[in-house]
Structure formats: structure tokens, C-alpha cells
PDB file of N, CA and C in Angstrom:
ATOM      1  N   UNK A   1      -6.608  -4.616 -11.988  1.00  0.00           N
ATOM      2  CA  UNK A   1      -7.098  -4.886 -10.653  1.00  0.00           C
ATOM      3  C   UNK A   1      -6.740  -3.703  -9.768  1.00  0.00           C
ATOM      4  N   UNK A   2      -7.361  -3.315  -8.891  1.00  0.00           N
ATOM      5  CA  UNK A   2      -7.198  -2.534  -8.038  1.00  0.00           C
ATOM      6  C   UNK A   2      -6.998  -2.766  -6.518  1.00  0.00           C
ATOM      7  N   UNK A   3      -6.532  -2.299  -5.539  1.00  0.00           N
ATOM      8  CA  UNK A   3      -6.383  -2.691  -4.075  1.00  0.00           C
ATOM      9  C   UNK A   3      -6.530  -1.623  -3.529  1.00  0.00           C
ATOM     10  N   UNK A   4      -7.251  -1.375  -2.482  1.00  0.00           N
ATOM     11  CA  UNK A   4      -7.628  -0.764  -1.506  1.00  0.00           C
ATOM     12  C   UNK A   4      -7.233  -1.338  -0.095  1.00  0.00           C
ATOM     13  N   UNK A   5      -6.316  -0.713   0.416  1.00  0.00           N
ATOM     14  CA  UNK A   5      -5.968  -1.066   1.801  1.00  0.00           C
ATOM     15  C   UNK A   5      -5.641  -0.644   3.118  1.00  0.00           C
ATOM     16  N   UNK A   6      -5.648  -0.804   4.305  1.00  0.00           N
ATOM     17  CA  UNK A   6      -5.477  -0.379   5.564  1.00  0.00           C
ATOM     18  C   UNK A   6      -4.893  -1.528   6.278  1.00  0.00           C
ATOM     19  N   UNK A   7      -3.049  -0.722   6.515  1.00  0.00           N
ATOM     20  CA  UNK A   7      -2.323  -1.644   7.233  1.00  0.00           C
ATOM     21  C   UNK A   7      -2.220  -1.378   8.194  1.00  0.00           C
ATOM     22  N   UNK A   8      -2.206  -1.903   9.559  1.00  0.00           N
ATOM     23  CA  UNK A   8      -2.044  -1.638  10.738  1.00  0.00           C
ATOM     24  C   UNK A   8      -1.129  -2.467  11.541  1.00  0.00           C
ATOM     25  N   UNK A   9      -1.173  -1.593  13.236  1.00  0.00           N
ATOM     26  CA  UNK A   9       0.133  -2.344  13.331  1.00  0.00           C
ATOM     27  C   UNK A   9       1.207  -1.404  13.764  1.00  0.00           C
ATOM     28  N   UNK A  10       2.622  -1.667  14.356  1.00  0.00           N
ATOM     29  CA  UNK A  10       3.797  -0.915  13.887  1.00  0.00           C
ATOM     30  C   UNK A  10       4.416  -0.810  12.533  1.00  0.00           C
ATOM     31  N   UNK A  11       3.499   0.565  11.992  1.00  0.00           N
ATOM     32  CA  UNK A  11       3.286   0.877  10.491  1.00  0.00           C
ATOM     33  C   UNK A  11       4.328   2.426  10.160  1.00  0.00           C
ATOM     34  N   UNK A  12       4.330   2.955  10.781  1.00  0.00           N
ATOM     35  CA  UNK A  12       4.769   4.269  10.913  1.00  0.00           C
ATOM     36  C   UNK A  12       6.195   4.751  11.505  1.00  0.00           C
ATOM     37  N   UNK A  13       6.869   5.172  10.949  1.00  0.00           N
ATOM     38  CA  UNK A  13       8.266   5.245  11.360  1.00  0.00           C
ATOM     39  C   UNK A  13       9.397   4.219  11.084  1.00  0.00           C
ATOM     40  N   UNK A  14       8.918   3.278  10.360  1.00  0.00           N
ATOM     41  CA  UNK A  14       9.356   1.919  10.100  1.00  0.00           C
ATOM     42  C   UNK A  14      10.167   2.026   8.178  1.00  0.00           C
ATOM     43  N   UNK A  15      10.062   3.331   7.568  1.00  0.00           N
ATOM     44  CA  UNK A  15       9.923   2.999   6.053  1.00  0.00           C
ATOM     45  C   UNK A  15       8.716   2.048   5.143  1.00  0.00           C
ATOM     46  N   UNK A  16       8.160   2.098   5.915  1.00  0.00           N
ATOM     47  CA  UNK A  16       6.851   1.489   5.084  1.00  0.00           C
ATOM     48  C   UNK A  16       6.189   2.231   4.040  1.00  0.00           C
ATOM     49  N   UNK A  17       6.324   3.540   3.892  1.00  0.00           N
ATOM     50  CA  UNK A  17       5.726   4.293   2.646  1.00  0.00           C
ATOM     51  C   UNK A  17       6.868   4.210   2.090  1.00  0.00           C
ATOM     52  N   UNK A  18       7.615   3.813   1.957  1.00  0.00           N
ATOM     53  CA  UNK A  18       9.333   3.605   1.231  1.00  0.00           C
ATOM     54  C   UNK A  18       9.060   2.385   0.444  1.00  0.00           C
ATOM     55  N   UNK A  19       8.967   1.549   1.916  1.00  0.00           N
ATOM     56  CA  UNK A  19       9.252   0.148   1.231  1.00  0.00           C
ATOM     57  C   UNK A  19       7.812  -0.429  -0.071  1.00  0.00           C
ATOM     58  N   UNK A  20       6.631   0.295  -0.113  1.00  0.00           N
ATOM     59  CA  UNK A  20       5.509   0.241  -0.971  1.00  0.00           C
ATOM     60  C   UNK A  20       5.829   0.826  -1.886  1.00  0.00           C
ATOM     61  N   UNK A  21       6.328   1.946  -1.876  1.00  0.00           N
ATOM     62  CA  UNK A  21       6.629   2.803  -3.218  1.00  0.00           C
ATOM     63  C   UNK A  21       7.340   2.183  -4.000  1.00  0.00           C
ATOM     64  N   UNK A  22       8.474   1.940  -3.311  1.00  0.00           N
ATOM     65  CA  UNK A  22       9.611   1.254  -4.135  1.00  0.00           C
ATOM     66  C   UNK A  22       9.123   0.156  -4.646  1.00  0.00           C
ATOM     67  N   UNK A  23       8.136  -1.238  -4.027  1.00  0.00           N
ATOM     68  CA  UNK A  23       7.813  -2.566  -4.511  1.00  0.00           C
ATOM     69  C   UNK A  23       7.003  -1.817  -5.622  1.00  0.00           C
ATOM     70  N   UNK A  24       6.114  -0.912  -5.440  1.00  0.00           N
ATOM     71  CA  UNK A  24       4.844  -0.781  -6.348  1.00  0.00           C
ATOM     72  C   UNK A  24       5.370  -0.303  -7.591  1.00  0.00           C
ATOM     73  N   UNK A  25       6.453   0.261  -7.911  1.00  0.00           N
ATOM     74  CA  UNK A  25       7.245   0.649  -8.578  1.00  0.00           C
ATOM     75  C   UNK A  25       7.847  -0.493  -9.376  1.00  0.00           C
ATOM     76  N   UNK A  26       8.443  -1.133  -8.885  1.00  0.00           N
ATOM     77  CA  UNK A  26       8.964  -2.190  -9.441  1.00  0.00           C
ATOM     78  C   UNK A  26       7.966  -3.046 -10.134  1.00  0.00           C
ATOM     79  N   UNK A  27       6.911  -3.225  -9.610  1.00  0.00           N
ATOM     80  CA  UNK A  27       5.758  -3.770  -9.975  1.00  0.00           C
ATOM     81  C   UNK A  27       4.827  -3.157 -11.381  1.00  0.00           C
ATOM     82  N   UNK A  28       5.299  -1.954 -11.429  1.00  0.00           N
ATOM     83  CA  UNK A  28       4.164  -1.149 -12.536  1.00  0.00           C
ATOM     84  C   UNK A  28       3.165  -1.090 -11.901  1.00  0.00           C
ATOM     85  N   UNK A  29       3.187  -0.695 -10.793  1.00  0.00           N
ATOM     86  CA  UNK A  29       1.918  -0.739 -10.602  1.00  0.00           C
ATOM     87  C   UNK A  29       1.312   1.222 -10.346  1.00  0.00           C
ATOM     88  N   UNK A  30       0.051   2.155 -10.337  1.00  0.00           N
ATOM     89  CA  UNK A  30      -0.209   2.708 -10.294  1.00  0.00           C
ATOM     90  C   UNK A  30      -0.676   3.428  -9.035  1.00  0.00           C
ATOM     91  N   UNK A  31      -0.869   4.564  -8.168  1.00  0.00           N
ATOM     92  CA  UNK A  31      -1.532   4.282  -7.233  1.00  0.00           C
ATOM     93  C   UNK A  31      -0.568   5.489  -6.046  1.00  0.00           C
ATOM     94  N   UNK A  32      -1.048   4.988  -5.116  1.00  0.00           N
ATOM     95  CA  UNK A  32       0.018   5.875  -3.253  1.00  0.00           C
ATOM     96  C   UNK A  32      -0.288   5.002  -2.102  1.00  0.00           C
ATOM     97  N   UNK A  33       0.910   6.371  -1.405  1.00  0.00           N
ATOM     98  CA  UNK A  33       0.549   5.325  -0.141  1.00  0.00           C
ATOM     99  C   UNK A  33       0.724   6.361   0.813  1.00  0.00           C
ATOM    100  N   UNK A  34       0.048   6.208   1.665  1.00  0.00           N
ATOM    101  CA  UNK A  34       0.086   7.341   3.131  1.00  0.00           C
ATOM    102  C   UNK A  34      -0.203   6.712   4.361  1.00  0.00           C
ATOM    103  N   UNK A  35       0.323   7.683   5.145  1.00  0.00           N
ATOM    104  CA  UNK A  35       0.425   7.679   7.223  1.00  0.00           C
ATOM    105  C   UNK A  35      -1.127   8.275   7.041  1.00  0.00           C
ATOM    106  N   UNK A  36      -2.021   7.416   7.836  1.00  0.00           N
ATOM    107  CA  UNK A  36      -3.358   8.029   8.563  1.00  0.00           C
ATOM    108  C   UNK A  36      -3.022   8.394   9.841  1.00  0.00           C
ATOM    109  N   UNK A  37      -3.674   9.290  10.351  1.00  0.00           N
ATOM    110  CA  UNK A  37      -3.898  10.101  11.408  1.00  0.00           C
ATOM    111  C   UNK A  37      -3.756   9.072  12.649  1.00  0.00           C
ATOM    112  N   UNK A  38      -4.711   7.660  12.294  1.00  0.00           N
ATOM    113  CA  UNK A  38      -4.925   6.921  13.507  1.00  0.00           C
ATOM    114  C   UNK A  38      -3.688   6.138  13.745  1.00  0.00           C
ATOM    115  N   UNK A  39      -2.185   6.269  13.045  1.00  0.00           N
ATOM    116  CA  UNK A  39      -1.408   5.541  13.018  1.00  0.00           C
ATOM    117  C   UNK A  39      -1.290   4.070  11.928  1.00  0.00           C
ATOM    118  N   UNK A  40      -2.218   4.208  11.509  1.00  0.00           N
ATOM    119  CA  UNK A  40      -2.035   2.968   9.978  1.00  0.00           C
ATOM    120  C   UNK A  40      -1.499   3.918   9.011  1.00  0.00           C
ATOM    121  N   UNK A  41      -1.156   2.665   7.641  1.00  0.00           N
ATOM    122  CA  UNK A  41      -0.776   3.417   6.456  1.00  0.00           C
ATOM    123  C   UNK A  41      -1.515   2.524   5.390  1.00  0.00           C
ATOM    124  N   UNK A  42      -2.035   3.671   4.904  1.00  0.00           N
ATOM    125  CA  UNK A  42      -3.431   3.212   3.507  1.00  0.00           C
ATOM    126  C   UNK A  42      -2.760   3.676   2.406  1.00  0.00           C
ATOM    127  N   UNK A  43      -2.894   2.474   1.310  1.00  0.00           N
ATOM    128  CA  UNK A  43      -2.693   1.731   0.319  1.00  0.00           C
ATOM    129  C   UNK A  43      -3.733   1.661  -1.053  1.00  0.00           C
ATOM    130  N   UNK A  44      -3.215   2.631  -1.851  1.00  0.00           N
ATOM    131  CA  UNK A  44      -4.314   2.301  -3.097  1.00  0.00           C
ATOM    132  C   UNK A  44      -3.156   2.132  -4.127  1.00  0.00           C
ATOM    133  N   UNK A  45      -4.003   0.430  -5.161  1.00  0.00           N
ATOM    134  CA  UNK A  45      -2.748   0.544  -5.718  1.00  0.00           C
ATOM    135  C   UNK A  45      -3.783  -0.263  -7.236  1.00  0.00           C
ATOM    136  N   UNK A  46      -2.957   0.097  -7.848  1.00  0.00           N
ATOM    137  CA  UNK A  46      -3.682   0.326  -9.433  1.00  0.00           C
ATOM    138  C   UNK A  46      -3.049  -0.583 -10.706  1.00  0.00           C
ATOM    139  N   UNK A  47      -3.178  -2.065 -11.313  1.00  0.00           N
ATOM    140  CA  UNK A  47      -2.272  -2.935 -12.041  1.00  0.00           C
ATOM    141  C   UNK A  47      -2.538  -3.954 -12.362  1.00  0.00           C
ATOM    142  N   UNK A  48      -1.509  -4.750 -13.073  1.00  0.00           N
ATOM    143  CA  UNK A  48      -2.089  -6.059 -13.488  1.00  0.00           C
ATOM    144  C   UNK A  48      -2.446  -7.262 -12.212  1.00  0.00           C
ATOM    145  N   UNK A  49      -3.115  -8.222 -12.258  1.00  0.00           N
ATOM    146  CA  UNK A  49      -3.399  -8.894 -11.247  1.00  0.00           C
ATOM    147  C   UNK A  49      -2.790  -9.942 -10.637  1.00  0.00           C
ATOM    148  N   UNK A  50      -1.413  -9.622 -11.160  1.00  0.00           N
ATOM    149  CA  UNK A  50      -0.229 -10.510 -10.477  1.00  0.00           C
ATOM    150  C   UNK A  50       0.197 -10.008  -9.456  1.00  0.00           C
ATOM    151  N   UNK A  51       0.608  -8.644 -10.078  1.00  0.00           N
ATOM    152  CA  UNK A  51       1.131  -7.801  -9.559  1.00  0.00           C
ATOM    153  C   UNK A  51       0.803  -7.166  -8.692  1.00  0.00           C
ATOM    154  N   UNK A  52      -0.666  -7.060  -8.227  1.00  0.00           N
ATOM    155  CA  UNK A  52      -1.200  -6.155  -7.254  1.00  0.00           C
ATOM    156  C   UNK A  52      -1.293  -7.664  -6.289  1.00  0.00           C
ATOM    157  N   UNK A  53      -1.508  -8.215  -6.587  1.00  0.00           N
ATOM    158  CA  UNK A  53      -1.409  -9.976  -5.508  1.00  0.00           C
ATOM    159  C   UNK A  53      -0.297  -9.334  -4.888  1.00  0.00           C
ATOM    160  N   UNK A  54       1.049  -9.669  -5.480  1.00  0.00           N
ATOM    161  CA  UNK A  54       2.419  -9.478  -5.137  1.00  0.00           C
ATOM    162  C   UNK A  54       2.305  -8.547  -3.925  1.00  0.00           C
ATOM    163  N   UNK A  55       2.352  -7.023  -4.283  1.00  0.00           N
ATOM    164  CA  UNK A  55       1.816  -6.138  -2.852  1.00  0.00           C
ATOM    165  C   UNK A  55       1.260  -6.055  -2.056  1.00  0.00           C
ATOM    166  N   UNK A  56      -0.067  -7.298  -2.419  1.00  0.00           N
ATOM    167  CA  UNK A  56      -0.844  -7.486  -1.304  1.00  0.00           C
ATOM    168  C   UNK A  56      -0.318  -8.236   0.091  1.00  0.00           C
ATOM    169  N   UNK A  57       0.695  -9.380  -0.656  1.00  0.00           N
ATOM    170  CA  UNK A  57       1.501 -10.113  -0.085  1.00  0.00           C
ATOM    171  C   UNK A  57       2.449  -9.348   0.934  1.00  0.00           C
ATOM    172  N   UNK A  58       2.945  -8.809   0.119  1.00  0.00           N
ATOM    173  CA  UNK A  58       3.817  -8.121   0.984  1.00  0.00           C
ATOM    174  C   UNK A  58       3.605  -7.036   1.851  1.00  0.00           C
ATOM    175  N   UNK A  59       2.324  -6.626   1.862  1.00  0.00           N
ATOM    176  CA  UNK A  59       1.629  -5.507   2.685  1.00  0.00           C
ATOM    177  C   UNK A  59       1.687  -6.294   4.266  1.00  0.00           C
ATOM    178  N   UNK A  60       1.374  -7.703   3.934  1.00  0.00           N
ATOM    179  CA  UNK A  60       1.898  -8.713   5.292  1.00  0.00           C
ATOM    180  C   UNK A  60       2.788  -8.617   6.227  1.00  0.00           C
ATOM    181  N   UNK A  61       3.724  -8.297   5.611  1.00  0.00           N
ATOM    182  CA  UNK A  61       5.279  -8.439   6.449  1.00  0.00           C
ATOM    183  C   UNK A  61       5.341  -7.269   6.365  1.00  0.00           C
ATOM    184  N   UNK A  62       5.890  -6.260   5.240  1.00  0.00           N
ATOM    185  CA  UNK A  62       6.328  -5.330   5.570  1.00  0.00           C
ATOM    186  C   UNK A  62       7.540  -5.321   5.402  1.00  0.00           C
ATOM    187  N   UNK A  63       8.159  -3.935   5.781  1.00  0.00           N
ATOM    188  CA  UNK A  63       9.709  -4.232   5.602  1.00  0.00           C
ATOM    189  C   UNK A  63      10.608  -4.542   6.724  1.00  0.00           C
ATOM    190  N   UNK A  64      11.620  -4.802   7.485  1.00  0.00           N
ATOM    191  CA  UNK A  64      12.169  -4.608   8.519  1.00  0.00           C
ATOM    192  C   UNK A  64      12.026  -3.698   9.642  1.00  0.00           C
ATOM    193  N   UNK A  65      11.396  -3.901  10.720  1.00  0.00           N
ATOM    194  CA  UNK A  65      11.104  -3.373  11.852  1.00  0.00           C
ATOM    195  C   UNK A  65       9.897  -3.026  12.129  1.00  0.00           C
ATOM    196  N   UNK A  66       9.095  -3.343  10.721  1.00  0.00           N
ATOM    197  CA  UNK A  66       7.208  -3.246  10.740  1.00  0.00           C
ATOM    198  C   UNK A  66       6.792  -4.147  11.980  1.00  0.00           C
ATOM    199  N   UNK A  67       6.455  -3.933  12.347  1.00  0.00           N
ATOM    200  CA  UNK A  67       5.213  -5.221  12.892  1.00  0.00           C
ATOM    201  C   UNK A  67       3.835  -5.095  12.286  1.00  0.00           C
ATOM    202  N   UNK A  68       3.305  -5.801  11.425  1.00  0.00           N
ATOM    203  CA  UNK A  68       2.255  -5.985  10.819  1.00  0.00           C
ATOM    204  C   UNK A  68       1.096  -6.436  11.787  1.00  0.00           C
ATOM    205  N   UNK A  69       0.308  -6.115  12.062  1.00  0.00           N
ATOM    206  CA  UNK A  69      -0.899  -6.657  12.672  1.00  0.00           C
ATOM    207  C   UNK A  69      -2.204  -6.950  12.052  1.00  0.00           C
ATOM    208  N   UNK A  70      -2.563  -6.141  10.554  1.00  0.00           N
ATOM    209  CA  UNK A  70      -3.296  -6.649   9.689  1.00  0.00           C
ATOM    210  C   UNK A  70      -3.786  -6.236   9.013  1.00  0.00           C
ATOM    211  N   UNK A  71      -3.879  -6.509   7.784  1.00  0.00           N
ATOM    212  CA  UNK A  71      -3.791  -5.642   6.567  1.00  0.00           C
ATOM    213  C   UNK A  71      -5.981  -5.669   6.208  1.00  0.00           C
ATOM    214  N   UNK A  72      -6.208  -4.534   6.440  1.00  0.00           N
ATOM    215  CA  UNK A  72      -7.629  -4.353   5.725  1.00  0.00           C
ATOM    216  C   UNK A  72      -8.242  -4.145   4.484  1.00  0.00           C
ATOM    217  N   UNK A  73      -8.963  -5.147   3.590  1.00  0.00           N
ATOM    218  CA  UNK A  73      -8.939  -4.817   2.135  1.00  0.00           C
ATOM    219  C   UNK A  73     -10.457  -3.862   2.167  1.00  0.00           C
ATOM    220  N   UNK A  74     -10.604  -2.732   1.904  1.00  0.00           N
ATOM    221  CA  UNK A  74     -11.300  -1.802   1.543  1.00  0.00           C
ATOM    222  C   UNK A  74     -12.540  -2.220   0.459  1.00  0.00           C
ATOM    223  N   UNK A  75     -12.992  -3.343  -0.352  1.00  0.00           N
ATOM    224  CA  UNK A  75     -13.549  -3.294  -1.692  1.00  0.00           C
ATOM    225  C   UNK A  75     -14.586  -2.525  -1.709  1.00  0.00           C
ATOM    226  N   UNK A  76     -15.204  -2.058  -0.523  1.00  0.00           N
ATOM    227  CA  UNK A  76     -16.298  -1.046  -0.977  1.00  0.00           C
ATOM    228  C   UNK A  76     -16.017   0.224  -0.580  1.00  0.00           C
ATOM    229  N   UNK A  77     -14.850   0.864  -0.652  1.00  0.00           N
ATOM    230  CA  UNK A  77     -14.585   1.839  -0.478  1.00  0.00           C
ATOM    231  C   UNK A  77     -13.391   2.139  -1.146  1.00  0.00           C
ATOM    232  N   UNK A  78     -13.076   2.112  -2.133  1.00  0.00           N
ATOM    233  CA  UNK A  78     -12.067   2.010  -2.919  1.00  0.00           C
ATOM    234  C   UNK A  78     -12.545   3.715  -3.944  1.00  0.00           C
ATOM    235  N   UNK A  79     -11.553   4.186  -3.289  1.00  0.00           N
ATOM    236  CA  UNK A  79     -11.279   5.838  -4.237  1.00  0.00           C
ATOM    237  C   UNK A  79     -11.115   5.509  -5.600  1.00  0.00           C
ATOM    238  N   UNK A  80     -11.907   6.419  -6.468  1.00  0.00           N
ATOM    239  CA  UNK A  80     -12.195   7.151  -7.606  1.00  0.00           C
ATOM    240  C   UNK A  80     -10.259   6.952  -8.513  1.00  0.00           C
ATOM    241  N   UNK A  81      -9.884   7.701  -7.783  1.00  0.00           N
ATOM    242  CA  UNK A  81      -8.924   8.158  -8.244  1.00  0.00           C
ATOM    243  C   UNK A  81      -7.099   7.719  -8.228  1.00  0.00           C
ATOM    244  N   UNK A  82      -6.696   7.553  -8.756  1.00  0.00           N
ATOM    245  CA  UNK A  82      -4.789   6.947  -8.125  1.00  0.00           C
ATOM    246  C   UNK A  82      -3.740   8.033  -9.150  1.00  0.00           C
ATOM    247  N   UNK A  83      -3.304   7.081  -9.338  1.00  0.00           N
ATOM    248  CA  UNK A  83      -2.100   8.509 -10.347  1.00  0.00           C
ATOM    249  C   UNK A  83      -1.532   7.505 -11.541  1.00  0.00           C
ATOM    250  N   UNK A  84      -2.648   6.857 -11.967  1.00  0.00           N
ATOM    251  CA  UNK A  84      -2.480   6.595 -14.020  1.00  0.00           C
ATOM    252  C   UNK A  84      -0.888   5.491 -13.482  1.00  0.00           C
ATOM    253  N   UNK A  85      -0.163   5.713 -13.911  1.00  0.00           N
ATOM    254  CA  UNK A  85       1.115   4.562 -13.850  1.00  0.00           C
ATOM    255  C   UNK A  85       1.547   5.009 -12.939  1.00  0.00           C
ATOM    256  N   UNK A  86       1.914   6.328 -12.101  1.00  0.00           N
ATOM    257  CA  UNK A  86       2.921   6.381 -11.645  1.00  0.00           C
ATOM    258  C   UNK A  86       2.180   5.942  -9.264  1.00  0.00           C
ATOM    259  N   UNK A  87       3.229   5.469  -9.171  1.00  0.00           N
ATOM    260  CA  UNK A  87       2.755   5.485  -7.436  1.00  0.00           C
ATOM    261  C   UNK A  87       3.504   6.248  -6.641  1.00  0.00           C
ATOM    262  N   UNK A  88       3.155   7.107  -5.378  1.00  0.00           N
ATOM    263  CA  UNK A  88       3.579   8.259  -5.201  1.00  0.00           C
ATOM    264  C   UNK A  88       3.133   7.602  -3.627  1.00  0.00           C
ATOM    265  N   UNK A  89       4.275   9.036  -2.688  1.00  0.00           N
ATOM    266  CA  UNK A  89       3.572   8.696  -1.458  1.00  0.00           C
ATOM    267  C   UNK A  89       2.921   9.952  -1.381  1.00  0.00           C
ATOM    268  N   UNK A  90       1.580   9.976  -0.723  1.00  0.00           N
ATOM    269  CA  UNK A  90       1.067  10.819  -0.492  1.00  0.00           C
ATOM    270  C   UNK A  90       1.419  11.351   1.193  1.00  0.00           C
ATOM    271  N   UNK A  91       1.459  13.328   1.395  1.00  0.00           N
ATOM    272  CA  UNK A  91       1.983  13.293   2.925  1.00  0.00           C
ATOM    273  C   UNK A  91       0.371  13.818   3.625  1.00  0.00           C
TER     274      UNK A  91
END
């Protein structure tokens, strides 16, 4: 399964490309995560379909001091490309 996403919100400055890496990691899951320009942080993530649930979930909350305002699922715009097993943050 794949996920394509756009979190918004107090997203940035918070460890949120931390706190994804690290879950997506734990997860096996494949994929990155990056700061957009407009202040969100977009989410491609690459795995079994428990597991990418799991992140989706947690793309919700966030980690401590996020304020989540709402997570956008991408399905028709979902990139070509991720990084095979490993998840990375992209800068």
C-alpha cells in the first residue's frame, strides 16, 4: 500500500519529520518526509497495509507540540518514486 500525504497545521518546528521517520521506521515501512514551502509537511510512505494505516493514524496527532489541523490524502497524485525499504527525510 502506498500513502500520499499533506499534513497541515502547526507542522514545522515541532519534530515532525523526526517523529515520521522514526514511526515509519519502526514500521518497515519505505518512503520520506519533508517541510513544504507553504508550511505543511508531505508524506510518502511505501508498506504493508497495516502498517501504512498505523502512520496514517498517527499523521493525526503528531508528536508533542504539533497541532494537527489536517492531514490530506493525495491518491491521485501520488509520486513515482520513494526509497525501496528505507524512509528518509527529505530537506
Amino acid at each position: 500500500m502506498r500513502l500520499h500525504a499533506i499534513v497541515r497545521g502547526r507542522v514545522q518546528g515541532v519534530g515532525f519529520r523526526w517523529f515520521v521517520r522514526e514511526l515509519a521506521s519502526e514500521l518497515q515501512l519505505g518512503g520520506w518526509v519533508m517541510n513544504r514551502h507553504d508550511g505543511a509537511v508531505e508524506v510518502l510512505a511505501d508498506g504493508a497495509d497495516a502498517a501504512v494505516a498505523r502512520l496514517r493514524a498517527a499523521l493525526e496527532r503528531g508528536p508533542a507540540g504539533a497541532a494537527v489541523e489536517r492531514v490530506d490524502v493525495l491518491d491521485d497524485e501520488v509520486p513515482a518514486e520513494s526509497n525501496g525499504s528505507r524512509f528518509t527525510i527529505r530537506r
